[in-house]
N, C-alpha and C. Protein backbone atom coordinates (compact mmCIF):
# COMPACT_ATOMS: atom_id res chain seq x y z
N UNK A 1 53.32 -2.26 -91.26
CA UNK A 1 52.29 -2.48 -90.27
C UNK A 1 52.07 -3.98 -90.09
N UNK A 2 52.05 -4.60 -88.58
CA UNK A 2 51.73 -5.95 -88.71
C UNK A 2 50.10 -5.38 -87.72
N UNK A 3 49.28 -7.29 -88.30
CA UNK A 3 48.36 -6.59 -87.57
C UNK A 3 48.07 -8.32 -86.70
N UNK A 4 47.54 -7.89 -85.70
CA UNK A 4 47.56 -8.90 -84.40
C UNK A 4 46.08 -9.45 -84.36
N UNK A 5 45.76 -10.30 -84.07
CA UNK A 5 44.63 -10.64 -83.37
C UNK A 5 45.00 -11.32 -81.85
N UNK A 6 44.15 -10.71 -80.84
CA UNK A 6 44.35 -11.27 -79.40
C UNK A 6 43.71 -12.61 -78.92
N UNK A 7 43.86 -13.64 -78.51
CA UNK A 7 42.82 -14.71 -78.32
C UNK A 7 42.34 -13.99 -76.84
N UNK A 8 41.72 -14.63 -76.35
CA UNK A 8 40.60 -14.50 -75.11
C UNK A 8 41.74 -14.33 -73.75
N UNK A 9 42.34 -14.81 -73.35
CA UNK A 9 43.41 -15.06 -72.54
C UNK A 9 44.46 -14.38 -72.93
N UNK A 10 44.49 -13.50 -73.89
CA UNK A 10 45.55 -12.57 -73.89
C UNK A 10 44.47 -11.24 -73.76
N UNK A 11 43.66 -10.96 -74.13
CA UNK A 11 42.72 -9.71 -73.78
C UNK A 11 42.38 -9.92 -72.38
N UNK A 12 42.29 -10.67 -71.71
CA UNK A 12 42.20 -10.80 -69.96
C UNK A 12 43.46 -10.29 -69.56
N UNK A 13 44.50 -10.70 -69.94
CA UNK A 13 45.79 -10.15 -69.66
C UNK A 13 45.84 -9.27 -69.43
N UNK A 14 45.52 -8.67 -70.41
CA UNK A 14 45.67 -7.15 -70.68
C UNK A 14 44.63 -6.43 -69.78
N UNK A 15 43.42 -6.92 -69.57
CA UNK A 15 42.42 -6.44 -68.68
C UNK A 15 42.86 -6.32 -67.08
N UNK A 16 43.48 -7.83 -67.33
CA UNK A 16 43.91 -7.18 -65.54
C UNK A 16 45.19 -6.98 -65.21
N UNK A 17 45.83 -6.36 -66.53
CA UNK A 17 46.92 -5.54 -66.08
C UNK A 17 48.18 -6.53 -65.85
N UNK A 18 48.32 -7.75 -66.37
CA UNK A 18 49.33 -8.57 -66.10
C UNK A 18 50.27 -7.99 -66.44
N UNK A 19 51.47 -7.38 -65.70
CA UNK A 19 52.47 -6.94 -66.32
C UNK A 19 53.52 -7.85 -66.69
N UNK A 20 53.82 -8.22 -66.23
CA UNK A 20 54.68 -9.40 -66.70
C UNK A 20 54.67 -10.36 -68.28
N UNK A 21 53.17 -10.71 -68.20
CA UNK A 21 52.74 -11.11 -69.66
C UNK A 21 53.01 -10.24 -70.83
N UNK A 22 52.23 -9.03 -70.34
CA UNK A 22 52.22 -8.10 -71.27
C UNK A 22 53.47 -7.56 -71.50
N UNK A 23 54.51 -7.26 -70.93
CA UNK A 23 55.85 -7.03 -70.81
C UNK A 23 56.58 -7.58 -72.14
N UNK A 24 56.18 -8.69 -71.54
CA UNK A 24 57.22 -9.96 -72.72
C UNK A 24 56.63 -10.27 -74.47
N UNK A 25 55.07 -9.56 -74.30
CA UNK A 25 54.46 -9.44 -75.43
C UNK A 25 55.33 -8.34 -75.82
N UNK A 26 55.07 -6.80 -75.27
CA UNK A 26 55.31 -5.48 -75.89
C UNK A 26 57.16 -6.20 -75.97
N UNK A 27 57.62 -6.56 -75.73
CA UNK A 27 59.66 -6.82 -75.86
C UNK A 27 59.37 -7.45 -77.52
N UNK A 28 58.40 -8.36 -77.38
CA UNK A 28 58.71 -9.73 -78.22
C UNK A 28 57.98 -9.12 -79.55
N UNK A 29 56.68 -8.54 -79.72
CA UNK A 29 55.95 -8.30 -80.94
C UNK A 29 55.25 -6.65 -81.05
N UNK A 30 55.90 -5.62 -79.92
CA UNK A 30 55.65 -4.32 -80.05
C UNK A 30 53.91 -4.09 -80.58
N UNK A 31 52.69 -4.93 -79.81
CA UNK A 31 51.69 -4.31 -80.33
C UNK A 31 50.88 -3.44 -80.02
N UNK A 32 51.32 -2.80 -79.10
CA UNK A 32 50.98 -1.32 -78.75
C UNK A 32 51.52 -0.40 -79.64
N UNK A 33 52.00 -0.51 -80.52
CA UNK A 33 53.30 0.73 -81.39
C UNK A 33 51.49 0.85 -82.37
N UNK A 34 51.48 2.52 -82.87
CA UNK A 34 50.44 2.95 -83.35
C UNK A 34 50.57 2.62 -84.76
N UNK A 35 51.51 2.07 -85.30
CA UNK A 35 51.88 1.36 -86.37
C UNK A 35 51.17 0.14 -86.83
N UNK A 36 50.82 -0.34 -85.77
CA UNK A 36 50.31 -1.83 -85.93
C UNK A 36 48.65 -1.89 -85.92
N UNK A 37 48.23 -2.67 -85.87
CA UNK A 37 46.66 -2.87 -85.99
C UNK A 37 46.13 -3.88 -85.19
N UNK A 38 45.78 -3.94 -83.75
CA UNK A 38 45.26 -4.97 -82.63
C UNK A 38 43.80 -4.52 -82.69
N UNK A 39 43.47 -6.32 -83.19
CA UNK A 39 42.28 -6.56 -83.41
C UNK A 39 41.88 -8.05 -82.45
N UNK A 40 40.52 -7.90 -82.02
CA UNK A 40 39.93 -9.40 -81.83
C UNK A 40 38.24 -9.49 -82.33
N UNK A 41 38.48 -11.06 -82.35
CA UNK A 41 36.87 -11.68 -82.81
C UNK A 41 36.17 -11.21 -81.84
N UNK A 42 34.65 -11.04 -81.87
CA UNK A 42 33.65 -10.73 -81.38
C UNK A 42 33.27 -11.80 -80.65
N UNK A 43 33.83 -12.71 -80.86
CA UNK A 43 33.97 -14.36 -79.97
C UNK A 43 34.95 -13.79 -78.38
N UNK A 44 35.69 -13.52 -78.95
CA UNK A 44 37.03 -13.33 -77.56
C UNK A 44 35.97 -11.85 -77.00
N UNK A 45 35.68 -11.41 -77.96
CA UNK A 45 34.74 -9.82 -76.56
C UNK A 45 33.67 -10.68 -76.02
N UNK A 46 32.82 -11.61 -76.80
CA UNK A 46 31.61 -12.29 -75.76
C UNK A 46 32.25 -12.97 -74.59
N UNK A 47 33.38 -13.66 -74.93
CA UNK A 47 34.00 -14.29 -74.01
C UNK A 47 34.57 -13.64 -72.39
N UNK A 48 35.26 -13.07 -73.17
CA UNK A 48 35.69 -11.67 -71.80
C UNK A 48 34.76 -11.51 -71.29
N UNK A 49 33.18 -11.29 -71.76
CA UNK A 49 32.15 -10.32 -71.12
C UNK A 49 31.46 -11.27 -69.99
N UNK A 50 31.51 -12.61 -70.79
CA UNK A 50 31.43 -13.88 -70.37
C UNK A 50 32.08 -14.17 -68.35
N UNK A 51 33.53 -14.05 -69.03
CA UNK A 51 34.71 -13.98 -67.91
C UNK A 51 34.24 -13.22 -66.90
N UNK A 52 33.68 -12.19 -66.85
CA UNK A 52 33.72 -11.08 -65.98
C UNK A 52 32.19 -11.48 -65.17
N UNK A 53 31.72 -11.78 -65.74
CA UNK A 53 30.51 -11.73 -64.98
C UNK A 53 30.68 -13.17 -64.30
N UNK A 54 31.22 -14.21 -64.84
CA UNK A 54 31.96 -15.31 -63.64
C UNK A 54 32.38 -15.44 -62.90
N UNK A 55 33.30 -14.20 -63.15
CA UNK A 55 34.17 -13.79 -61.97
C UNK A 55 33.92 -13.01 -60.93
N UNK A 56 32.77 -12.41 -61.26
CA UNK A 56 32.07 -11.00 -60.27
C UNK A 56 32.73 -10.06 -60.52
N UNK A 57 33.69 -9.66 -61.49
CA UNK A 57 34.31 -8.47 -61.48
C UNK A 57 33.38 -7.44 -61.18
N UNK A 58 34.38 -6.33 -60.62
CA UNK A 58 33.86 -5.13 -60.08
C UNK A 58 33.77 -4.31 -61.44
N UNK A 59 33.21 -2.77 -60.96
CA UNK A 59 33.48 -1.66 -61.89
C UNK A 59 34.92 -1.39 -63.08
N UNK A 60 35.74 -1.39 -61.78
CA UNK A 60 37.40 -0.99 -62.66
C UNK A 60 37.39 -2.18 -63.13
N UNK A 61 37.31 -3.08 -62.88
CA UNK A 61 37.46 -4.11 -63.95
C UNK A 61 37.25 -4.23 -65.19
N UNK A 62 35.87 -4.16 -65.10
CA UNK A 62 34.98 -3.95 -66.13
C UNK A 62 35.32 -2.38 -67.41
N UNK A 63 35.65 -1.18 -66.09
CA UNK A 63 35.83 -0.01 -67.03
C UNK A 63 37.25 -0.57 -67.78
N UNK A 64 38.13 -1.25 -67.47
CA UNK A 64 39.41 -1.32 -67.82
C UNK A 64 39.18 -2.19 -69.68
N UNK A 65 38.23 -3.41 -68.72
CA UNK A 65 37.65 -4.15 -70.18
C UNK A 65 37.39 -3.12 -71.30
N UNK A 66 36.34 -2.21 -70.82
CA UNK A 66 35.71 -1.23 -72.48
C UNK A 66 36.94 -0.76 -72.18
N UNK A 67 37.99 0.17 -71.49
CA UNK A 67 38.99 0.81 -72.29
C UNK A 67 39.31 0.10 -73.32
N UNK A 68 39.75 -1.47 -72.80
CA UNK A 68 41.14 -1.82 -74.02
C UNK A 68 40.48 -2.48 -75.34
N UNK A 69 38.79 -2.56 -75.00
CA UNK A 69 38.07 -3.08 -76.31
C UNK A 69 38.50 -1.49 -77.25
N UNK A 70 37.82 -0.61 -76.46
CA UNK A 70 37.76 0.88 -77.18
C UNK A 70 39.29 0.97 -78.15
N UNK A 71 40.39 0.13 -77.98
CA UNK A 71 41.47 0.68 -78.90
C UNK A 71 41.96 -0.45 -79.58
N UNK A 72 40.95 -1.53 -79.62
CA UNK A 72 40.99 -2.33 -80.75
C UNK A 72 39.83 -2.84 -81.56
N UNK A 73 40.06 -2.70 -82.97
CA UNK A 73 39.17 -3.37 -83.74
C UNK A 73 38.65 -4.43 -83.79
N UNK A 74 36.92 -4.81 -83.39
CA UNK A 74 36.21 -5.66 -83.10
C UNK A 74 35.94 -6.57 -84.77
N UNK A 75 36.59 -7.65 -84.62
CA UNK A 75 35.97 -8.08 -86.18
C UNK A 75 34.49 -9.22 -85.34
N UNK A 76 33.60 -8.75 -86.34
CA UNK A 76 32.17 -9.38 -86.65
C UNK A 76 32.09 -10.55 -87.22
N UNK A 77 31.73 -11.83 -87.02
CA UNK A 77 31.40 -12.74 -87.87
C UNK A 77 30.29 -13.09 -88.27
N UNK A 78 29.35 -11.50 -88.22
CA UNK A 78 28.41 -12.43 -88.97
C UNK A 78 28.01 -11.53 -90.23
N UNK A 79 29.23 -10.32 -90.14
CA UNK A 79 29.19 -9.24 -91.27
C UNK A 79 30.33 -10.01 -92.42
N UNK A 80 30.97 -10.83 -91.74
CA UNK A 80 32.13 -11.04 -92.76
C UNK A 80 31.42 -12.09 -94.12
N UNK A 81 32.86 -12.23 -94.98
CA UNK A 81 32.30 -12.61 -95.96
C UNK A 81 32.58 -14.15 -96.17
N UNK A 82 32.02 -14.93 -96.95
CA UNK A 82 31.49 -16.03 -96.93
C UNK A 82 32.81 -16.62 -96.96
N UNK A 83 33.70 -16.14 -96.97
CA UNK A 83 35.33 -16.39 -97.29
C UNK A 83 35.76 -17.17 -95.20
N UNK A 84 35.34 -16.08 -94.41
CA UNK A 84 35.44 -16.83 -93.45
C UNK A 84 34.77 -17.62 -92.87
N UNK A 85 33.61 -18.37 -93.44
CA UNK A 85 32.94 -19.34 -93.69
C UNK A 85 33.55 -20.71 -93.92
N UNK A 86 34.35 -20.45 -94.70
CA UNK A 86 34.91 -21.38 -95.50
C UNK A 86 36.27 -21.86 -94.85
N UNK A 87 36.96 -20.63 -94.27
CA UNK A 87 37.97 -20.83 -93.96
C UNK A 87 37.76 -21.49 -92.27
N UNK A 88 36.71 -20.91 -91.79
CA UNK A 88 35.70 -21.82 -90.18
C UNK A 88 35.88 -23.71 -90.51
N UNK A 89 35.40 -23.38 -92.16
CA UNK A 89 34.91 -25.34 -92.47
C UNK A 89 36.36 -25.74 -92.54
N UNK A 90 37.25 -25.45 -93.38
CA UNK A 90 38.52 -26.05 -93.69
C UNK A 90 39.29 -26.34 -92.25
N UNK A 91 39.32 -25.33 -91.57
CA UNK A 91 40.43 -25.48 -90.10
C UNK A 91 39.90 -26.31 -89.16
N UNK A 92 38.43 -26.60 -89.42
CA UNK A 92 37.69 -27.73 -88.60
C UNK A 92 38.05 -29.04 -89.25
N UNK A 93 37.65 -29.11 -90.17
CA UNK A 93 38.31 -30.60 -91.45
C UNK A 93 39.89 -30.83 -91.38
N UNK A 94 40.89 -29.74 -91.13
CA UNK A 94 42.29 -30.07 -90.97
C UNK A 94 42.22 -30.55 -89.69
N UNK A 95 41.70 -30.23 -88.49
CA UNK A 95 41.96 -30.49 -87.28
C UNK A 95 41.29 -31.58 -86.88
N UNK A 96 40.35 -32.04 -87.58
CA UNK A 96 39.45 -33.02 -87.42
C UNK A 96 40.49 -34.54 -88.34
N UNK A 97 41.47 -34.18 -88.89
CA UNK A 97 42.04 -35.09 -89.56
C UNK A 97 41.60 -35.29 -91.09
N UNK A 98 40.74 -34.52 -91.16
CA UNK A 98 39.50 -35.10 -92.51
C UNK A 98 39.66 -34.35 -93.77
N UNK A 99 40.66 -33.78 -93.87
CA UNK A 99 40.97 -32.72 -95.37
C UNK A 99 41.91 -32.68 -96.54
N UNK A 100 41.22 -33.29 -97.28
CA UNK A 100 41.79 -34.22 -98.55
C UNK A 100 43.45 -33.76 -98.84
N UNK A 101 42.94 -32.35 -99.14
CA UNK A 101 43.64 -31.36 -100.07
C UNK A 101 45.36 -30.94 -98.98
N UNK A 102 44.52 -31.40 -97.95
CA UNK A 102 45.87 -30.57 -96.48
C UNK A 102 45.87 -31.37 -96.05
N UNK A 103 46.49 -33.03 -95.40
CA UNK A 103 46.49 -33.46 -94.54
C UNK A 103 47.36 -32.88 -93.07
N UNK A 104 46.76 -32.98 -92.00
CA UNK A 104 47.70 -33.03 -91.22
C UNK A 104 49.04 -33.73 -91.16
N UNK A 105 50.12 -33.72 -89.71
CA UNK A 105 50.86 -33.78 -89.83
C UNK A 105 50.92 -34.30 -88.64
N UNK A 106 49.71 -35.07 -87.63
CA UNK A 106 49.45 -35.38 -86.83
C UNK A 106 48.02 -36.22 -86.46
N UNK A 107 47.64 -36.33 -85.73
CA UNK A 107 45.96 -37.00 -85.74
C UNK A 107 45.34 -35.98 -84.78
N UNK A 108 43.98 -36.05 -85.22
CA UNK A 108 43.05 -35.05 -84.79
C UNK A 108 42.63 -34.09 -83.94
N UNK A 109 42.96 -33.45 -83.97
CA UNK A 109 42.68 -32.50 -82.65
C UNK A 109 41.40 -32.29 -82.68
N UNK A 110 40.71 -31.75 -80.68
CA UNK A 110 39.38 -31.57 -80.83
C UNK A 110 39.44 -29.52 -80.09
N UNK A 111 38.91 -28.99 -81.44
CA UNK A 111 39.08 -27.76 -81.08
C UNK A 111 37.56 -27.06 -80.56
N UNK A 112 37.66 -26.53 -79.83
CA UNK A 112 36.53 -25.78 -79.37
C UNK A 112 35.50 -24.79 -80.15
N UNK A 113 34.61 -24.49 -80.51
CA UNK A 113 33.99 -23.91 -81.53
C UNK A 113 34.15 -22.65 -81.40
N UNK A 114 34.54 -21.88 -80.42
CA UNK A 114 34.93 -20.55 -79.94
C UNK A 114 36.25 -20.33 -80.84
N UNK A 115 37.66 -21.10 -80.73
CA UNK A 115 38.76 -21.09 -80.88
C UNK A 115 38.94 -21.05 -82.50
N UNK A 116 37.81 -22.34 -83.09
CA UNK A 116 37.76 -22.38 -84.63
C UNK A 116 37.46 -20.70 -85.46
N UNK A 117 36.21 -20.28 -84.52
CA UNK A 117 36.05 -18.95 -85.14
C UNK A 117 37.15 -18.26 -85.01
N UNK A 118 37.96 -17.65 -83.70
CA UNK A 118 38.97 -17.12 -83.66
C UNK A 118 40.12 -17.23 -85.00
N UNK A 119 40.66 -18.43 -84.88
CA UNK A 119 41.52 -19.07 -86.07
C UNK A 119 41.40 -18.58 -87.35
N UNK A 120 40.13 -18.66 -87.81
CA UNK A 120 39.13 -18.41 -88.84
C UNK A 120 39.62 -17.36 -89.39
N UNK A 121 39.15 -16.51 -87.94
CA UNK A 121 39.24 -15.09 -88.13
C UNK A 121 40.71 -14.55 -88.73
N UNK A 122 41.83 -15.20 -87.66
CA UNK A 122 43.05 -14.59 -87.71
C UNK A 122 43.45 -14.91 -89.05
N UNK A 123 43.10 -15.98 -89.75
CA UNK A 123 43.07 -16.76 -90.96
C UNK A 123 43.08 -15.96 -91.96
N UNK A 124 41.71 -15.67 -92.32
CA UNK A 124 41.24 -14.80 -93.42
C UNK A 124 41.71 -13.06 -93.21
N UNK A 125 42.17 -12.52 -92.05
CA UNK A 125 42.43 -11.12 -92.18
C UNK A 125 44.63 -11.29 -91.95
N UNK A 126 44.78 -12.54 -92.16
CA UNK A 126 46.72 -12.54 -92.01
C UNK A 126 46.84 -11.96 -90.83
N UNK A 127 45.93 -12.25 -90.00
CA UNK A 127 47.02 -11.85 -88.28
C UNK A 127 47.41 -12.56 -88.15
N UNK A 128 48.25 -11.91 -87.17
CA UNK A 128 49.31 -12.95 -86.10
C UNK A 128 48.34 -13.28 -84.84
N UNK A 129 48.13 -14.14 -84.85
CA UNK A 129 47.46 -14.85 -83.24
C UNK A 129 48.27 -14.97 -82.26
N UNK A 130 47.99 -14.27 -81.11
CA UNK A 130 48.64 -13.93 -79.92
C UNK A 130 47.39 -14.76 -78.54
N UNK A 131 48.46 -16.02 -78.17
CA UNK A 131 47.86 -17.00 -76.95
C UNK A 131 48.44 -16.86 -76.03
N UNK A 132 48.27 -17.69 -75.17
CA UNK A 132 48.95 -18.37 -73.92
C UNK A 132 48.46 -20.00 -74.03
N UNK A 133 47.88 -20.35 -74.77
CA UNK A 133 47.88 -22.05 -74.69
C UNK A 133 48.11 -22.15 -75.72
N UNK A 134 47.95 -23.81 -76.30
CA UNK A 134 48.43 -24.82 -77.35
C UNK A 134 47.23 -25.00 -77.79
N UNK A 135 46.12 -24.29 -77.85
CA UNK A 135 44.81 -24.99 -78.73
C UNK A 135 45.01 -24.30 -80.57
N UNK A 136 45.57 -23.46 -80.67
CA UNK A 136 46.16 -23.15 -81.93
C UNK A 136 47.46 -24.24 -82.52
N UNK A 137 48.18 -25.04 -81.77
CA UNK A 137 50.05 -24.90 -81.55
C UNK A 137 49.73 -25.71 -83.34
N UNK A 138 48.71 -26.57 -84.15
CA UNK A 138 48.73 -27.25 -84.62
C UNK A 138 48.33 -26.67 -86.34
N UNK A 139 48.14 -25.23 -85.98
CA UNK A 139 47.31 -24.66 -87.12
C UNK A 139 48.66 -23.35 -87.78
N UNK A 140 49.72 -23.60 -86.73
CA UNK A 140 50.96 -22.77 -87.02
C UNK A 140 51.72 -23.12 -88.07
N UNK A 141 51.37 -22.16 -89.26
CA UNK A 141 52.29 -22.29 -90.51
C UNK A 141 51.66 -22.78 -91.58
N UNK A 142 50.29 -23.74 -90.77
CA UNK A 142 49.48 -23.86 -92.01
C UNK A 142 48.39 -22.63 -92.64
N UNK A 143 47.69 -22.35 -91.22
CA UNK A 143 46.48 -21.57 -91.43
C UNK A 143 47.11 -20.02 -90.93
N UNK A 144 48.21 -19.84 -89.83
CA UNK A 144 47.65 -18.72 -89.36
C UNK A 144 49.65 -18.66 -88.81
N UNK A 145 49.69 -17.58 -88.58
CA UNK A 145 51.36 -17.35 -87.64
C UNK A 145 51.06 -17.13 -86.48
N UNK A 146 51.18 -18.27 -85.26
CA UNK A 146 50.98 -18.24 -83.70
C UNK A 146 52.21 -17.77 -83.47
N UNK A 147 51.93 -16.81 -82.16
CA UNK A 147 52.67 -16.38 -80.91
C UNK A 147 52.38 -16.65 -79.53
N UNK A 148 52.84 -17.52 -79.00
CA UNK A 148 52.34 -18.24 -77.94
C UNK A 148 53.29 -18.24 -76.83
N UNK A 149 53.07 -17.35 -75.51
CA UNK A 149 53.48 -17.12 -74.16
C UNK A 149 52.91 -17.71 -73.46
């Protein structure tokens, strides 16, 4: 079983049906197979919920959103344990340049506080993080295994 976490821009994907994206996901990392375990932060569902009402989405939009929340596991951050706390402070201190124990391998990135939780998240539960941008590209191999379309 591998298990996935979606960032924000890949759960839109999927919301509005990008076939093409999603295509090259299901070829490349099969996470629709009932084998696997697709999960996202409660950050990427505020976000989406966020998205939609920016956007004016309609009904089907919206019903399409709760379908594809309904068949993945919502992780909580404020049920979790102090472990992803910790792992929130460290990926901010690596990216920030500032972490004794890990230096980077580059100079500082400025990550978004949305994205840190995400990371965090994928961090402490060993997903695979599934993007479409480079705001992870720097945390690959240290903190987390990116997949990035």
């Amino acid at each position: 079983m591998r298990q996935f976490l979606l960032d924000t821009n890949i759960f839109i994907a999927y919301a509005r049906n990008q076939q093409p994206l999603i295509q090259q996901i299901e070829q490349k990392l099969d996470i629709s197979n009932p084998t696997n375990l697709t999960m996202l932060s409660v950050v990427t569902q505020a976000e989406c919920m966020a998205f939609a009402l920016k956007n004016h989405w309609g009904d089907s939009k919206k019903q399409a959103l709760t379908r594809i929340l309904n068949v993945c596991l919502v992780i909580d951050i404020h049920s979790s344990s102090t472990q992803l706390l910790q792992a929130y402070a460290e990926i901010d201190a690596f990216s920030a340049f500032k972490l004794a124990k890990k230096p980077a391998s580059s100079g500082a990135i400025r990550m978004g506080k949305n994205d840190l939780w995400i990371a965090a998240t994928a961090h402490l539960l060993q997903a695979e993080l599934i993007t479409t941008d480079g705001d992870f590209d720097h945390l690959d191999g240290h903190y987390l295994t990116l997949h990035r379309f």
